[in-house]
N, C-alpha and C. Protein backbone atom coordinates (compact mmCIF):
# COMPACT_ATOMS: atom_id res chain seq x y z
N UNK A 1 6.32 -10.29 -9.61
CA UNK A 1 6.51 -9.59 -8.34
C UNK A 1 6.43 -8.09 -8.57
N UNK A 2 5.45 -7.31 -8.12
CA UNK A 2 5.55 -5.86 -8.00
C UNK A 2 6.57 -5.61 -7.01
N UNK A 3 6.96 -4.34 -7.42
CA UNK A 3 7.56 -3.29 -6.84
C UNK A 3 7.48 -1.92 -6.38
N UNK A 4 7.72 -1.41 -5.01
CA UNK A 4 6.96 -0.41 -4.77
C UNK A 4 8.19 0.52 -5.07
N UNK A 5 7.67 1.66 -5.89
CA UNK A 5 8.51 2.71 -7.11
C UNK A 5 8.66 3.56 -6.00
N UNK A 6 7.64 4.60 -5.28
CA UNK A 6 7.86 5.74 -4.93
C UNK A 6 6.91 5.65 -3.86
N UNK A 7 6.85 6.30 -2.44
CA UNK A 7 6.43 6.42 -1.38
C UNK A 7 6.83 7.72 -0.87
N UNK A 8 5.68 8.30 -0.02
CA UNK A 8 6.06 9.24 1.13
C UNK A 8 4.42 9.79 1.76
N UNK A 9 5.14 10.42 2.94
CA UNK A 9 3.61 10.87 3.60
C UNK A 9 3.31 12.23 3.34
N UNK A 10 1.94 12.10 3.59
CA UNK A 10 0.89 12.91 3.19
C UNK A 10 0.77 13.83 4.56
N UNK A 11 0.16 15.17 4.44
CA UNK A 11 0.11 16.05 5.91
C UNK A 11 -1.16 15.30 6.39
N UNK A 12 -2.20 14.10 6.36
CA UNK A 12 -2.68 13.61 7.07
C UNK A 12 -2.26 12.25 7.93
N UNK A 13 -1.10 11.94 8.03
CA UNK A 13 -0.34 10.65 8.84
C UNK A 13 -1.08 9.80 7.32
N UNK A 14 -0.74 9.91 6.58
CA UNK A 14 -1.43 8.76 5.50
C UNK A 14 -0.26 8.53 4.84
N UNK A 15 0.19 7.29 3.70
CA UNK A 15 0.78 7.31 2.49
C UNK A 15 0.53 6.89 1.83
N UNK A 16 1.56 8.20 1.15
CA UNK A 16 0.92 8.12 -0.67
C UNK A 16 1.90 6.76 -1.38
N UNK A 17 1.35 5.97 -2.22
CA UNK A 17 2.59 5.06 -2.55
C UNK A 17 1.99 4.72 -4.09
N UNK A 18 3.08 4.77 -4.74
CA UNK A 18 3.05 3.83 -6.93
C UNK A 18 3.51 2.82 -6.55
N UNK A 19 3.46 1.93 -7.55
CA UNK A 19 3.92 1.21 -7.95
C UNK A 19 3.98 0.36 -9.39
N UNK A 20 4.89 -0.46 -9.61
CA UNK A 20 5.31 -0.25 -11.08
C UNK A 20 4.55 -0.84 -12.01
N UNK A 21 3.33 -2.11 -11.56
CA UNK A 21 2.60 -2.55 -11.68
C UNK A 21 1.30 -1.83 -12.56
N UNK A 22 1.20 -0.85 -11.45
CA UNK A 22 0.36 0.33 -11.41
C UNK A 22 1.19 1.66 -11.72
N UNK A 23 1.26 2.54 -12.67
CA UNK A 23 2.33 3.40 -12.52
C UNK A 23 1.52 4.64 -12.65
N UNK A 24 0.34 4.73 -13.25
CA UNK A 24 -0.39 6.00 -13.26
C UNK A 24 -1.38 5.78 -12.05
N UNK A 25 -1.42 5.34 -11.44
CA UNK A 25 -2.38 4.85 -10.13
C UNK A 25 -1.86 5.38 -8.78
N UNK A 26 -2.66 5.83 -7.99
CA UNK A 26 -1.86 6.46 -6.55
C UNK A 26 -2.46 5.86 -5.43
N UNK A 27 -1.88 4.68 -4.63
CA UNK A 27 -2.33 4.62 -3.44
C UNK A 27 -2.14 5.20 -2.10
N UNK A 28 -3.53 5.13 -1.62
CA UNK A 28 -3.66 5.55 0.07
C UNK A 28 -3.31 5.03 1.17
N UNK A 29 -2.30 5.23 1.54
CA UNK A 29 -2.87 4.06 3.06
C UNK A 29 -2.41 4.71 4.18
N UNK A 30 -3.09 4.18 5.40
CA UNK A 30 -3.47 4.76 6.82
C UNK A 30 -3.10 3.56 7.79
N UNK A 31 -2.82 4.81 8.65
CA UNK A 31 -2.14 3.67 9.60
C UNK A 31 -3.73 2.95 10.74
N UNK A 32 -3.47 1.84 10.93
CA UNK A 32 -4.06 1.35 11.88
C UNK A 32 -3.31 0.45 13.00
N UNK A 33 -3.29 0.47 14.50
CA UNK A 33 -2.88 0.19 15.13
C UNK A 33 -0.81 0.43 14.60
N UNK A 34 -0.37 -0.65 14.37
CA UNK A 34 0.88 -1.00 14.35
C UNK A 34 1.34 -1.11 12.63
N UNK A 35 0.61 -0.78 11.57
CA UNK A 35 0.77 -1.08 10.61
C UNK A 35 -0.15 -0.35 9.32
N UNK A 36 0.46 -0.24 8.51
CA UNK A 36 -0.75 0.46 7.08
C UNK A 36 -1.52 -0.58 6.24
N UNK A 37 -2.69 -0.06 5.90
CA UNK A 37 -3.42 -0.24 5.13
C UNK A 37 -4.39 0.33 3.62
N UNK A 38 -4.44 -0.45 2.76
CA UNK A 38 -4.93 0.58 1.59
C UNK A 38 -6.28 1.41 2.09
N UNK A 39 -6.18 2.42 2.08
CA UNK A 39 -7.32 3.34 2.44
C UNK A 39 -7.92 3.70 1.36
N UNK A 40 -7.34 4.00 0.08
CA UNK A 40 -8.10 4.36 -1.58
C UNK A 40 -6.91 4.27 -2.55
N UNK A 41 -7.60 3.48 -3.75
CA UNK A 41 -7.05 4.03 -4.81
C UNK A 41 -7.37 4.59 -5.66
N UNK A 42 -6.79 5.55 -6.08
CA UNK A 42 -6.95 6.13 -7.31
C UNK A 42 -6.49 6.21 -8.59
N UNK A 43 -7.41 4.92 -8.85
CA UNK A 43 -7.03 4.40 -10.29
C UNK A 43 -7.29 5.03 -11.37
N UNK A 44 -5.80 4.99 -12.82
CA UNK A 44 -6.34 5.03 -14.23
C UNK A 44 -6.76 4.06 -14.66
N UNK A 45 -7.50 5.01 -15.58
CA UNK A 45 -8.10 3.11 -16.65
C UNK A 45 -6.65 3.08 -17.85
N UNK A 46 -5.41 3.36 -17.46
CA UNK A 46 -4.29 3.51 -18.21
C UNK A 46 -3.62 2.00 -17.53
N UNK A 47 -3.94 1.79 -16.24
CA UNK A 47 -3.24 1.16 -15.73
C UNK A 47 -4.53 -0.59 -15.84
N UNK A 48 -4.07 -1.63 -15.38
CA UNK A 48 -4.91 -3.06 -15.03
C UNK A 48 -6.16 -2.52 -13.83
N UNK A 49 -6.85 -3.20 -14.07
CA UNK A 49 -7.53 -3.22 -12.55
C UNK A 49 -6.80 -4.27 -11.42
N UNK A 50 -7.25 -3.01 -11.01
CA UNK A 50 -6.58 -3.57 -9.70
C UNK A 50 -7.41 -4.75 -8.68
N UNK A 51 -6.67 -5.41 -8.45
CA UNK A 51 -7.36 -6.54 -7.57
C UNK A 51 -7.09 -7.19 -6.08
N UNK A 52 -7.82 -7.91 -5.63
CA UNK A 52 -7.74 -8.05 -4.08
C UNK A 52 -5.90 -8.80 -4.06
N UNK A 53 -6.05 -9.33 -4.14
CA UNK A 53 -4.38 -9.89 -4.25
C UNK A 53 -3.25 -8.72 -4.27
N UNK A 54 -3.21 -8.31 -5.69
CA UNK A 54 -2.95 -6.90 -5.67
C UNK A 54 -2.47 -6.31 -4.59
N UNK A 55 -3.81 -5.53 -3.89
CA UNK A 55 -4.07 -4.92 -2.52
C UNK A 55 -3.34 -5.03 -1.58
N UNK A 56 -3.49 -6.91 -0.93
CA UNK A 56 -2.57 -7.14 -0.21
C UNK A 56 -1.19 -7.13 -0.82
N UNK A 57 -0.72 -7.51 -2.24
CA UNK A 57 0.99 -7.08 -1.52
C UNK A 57 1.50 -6.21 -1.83
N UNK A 58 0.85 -4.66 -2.26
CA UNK A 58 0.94 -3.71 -1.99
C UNK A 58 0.65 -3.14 -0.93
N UNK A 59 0.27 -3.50 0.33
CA UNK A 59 0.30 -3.21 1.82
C UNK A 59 1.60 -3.68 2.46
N UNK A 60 1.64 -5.02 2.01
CA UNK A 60 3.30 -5.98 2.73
C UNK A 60 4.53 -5.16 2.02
N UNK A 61 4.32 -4.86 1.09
CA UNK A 61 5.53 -3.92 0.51
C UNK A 61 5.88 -2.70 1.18
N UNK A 62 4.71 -2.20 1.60
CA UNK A 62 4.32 -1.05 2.58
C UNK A 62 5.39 -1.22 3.61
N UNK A 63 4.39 -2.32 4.35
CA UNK A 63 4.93 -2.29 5.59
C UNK A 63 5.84 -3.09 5.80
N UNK A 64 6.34 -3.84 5.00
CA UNK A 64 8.01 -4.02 4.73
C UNK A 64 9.43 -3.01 4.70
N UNK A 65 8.56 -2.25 3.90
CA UNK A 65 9.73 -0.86 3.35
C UNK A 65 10.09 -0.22 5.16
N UNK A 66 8.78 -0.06 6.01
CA UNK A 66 8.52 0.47 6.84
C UNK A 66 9.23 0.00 8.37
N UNK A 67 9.50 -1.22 7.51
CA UNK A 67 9.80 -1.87 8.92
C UNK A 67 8.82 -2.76 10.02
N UNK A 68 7.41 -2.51 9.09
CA UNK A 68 6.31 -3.06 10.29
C UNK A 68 5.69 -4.49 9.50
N UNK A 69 6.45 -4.96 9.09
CA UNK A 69 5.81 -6.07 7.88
C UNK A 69 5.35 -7.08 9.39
N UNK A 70 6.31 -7.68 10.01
CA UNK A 70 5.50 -8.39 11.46
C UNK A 70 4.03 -8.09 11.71
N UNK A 71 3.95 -6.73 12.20
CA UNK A 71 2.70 -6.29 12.86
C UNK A 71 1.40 -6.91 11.82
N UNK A 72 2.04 -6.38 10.88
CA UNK A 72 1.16 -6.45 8.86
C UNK A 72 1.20 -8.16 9.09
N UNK A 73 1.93 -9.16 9.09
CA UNK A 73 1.31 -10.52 9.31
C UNK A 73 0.65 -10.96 10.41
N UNK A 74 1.45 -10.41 11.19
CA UNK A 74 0.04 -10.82 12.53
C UNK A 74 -1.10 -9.99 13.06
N UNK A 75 -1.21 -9.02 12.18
CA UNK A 75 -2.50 -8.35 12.21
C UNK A 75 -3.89 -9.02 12.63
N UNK A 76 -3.99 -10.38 12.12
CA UNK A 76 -5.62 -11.08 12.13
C UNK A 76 -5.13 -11.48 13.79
N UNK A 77 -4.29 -11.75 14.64
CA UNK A 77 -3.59 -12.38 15.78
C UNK A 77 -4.16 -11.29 16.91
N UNK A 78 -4.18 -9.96 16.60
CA UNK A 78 -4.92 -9.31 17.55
C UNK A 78 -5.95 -9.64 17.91
């Protein structure tokens, strides 16, 4: 189970978020509608590659922390 280490926003409505998984790695994410999504990462080659799985539950962690984890599962429901 990852864990999301450190979070906060960026002066573009974006966030920046680590995690422990990934610890030299910085993700992006942007809001869409009701919820965030990975917008970029910026990976070391210090850290795993990163993978689609990955991705997603580093978004649900997101939008868990956030409070919007709902919106984040019923996202495909729109």
């Amino acid at each position: 189970m990852m864990n999301l280490t450190k979070w906060g926003f960026t002066r573009f409505n974006s966030i920046k978020a680590e995690f422990d998984h990934f610890p030299h790695s910085l993700v992006i994410l942007r809001k869409i509608r009701n919820y965030y999504f990975i917008n970029k990462v910026h990976w070391s080659n210090l850290d795993p590659v990163v993978e689609t799985h990955h991705l997603e539950e580093m978004e649900l962690l997101v939008n868990r922390e956030l409070d919007l984890e709902k919106y984040y599962l019923n996202r495909r429901l729109d």
